[in-house]
C-alpha atoms as a PDB file:
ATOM      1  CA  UNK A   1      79.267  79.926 135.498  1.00  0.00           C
ATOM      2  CA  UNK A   2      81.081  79.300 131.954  1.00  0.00           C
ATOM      3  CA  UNK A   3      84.445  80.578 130.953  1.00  0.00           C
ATOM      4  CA  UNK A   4      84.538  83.460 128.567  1.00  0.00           C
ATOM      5  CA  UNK A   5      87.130  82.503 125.499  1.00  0.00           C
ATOM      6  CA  UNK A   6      90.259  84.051 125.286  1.00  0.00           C
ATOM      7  CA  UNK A   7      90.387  86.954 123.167  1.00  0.00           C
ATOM      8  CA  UNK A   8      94.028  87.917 123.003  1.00  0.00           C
ATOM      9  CA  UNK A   9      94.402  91.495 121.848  1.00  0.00           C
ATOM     10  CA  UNK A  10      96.978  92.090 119.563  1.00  0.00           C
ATOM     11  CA  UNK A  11     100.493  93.908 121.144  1.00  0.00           C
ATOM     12  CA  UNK A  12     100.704  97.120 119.838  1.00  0.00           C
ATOM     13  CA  UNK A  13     103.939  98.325 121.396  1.00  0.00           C
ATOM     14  CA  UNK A  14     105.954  98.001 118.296  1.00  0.00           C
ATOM     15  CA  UNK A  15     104.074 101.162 116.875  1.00  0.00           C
ATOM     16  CA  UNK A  16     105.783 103.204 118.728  1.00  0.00           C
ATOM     17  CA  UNK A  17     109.080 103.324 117.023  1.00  0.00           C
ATOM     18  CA  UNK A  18     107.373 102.882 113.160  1.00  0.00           C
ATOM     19  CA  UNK A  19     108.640 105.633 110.432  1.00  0.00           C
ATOM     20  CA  UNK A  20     104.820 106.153 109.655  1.00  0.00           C
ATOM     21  CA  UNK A  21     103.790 107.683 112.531  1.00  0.00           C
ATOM     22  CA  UNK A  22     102.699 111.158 111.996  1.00  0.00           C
ATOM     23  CA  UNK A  23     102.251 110.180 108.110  1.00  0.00           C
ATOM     24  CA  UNK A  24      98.855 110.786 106.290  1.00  0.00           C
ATOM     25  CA  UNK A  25      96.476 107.747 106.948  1.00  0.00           C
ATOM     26  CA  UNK A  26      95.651 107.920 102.821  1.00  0.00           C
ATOM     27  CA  UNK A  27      99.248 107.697 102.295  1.00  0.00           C
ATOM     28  CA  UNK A  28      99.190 103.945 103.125  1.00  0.00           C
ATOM     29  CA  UNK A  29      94.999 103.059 102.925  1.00  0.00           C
ATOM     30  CA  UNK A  30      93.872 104.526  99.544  1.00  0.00           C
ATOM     31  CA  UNK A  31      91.274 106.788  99.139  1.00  0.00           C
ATOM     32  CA  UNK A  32      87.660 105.055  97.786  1.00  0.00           C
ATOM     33  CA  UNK A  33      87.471 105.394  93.627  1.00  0.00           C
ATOM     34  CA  UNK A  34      91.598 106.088  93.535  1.00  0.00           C
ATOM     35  CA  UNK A  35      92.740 105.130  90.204  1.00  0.00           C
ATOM     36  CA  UNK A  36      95.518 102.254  89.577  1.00  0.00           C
ATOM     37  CA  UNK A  37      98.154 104.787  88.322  1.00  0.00           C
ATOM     38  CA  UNK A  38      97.615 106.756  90.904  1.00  0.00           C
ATOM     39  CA  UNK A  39      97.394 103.775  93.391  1.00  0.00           C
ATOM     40  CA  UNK A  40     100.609 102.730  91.903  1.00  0.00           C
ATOM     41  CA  UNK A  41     102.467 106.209  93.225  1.00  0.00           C
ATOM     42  CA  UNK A  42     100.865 106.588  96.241  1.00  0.00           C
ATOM     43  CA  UNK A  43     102.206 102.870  97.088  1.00  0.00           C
ATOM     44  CA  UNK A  44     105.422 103.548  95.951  1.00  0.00           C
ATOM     45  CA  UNK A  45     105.862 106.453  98.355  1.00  0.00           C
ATOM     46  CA  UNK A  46     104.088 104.315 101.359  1.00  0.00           C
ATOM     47  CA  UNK A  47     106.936 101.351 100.712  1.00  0.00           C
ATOM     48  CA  UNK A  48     109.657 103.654 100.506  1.00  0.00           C
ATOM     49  CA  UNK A  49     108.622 104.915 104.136  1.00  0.00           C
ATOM     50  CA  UNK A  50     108.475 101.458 105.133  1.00  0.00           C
ATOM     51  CA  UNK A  51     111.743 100.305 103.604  1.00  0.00           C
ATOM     52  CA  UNK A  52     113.451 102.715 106.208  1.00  0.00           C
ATOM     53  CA  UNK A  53     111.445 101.568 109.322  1.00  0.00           C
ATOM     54  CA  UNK A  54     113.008  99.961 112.690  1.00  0.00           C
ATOM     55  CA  UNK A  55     109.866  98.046 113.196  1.00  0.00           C
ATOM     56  CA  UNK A  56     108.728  96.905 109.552  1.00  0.00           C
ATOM     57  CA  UNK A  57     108.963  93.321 109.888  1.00  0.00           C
ATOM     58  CA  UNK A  58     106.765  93.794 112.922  1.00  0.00           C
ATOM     59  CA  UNK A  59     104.282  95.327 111.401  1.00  0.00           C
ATOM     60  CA  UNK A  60     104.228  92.643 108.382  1.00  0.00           C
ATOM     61  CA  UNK A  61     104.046  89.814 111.337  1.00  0.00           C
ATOM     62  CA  UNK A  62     100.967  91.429 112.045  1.00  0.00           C
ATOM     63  CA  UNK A  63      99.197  92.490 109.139  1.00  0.00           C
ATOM     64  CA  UNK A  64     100.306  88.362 107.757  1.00  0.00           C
ATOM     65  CA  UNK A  65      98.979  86.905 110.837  1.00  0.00           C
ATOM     66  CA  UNK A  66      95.427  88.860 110.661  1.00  0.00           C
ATOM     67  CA  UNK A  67      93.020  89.329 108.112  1.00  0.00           C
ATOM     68  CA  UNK A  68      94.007  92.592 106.960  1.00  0.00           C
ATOM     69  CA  UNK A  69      92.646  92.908 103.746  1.00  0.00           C
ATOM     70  CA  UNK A  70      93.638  96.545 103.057  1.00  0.00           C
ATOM     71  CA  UNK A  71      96.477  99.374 103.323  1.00  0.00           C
ATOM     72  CA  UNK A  72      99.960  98.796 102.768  1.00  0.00           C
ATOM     73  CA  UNK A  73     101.963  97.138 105.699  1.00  0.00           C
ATOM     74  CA  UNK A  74     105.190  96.326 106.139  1.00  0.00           C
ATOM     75  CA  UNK A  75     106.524  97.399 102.887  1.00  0.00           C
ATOM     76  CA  UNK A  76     103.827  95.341 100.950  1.00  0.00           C
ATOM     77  CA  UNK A  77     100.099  95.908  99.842  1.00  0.00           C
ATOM     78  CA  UNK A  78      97.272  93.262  99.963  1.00  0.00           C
ATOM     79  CA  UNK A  79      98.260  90.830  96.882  1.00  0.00           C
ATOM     80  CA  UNK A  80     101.746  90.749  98.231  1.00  0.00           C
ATOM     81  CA  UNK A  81     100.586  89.922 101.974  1.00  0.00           C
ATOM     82  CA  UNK A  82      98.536  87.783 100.357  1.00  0.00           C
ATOM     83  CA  UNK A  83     101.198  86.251  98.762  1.00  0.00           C
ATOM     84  CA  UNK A  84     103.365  85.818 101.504  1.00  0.00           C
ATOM     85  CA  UNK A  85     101.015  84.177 103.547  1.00  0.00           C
ATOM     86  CA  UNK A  86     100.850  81.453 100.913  1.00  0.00           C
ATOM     87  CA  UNK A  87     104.293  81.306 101.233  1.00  0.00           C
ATOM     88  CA  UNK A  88     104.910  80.599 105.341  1.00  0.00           C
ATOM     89  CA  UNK A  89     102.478  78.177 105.037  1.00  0.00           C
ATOM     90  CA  UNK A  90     103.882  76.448 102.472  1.00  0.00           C
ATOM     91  CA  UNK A  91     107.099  76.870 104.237  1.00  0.00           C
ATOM     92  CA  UNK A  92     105.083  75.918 107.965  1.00  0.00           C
ATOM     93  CA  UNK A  93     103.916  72.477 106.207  1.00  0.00           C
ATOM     94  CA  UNK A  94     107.178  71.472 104.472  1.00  0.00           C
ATOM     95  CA  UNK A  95     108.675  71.792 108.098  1.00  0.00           C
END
């Protein structure tokens, strides 16, 4: 008999208290063909909901730590995750 890996599933407790509950699901994951101005709005309005949440740094912890390649998280979209993933691993390997 061989051992199955591990597959830790991801805690998803701290969604209960996030100020995007209840919001519209395009509000934060763009709609297929949207346009950058209009991109730029409709992420303006998702970080503003973030910027008030009880939970956001949570929910950056988690989209940083996974390969979420889409949707704004946390207060930030992809090229800013993407960003500051560069950035605590920079930070991991100068420690």
């Amino acid at each position: 008999m061989t051992a199955r890996p591990s597959t830790k599933r991801p805690d998803w407790g701290w969604t209960a208290g996030a100020a995007c509950r209840g919001e519209a699901l395009v509000l934060f994951f763009g709609p297929d063909g949207e346009r950058q101005p209009e991109r730029e709005i409709r992420e303006a309005k998702a970080k503003q909901v973030c910027m008030g949440c009880p939970v956001r740094t949570d929910c950056l912890d988690y989209a940083v730590t996974r390969p979420e390649k889409y949707g704004t998280y946390g207060g930030l979209n992809e090229d800013e995750r993407a960003s500051e993933r560069r950035r605590r691993m920079r930070k991991a390997n100068a420690a």
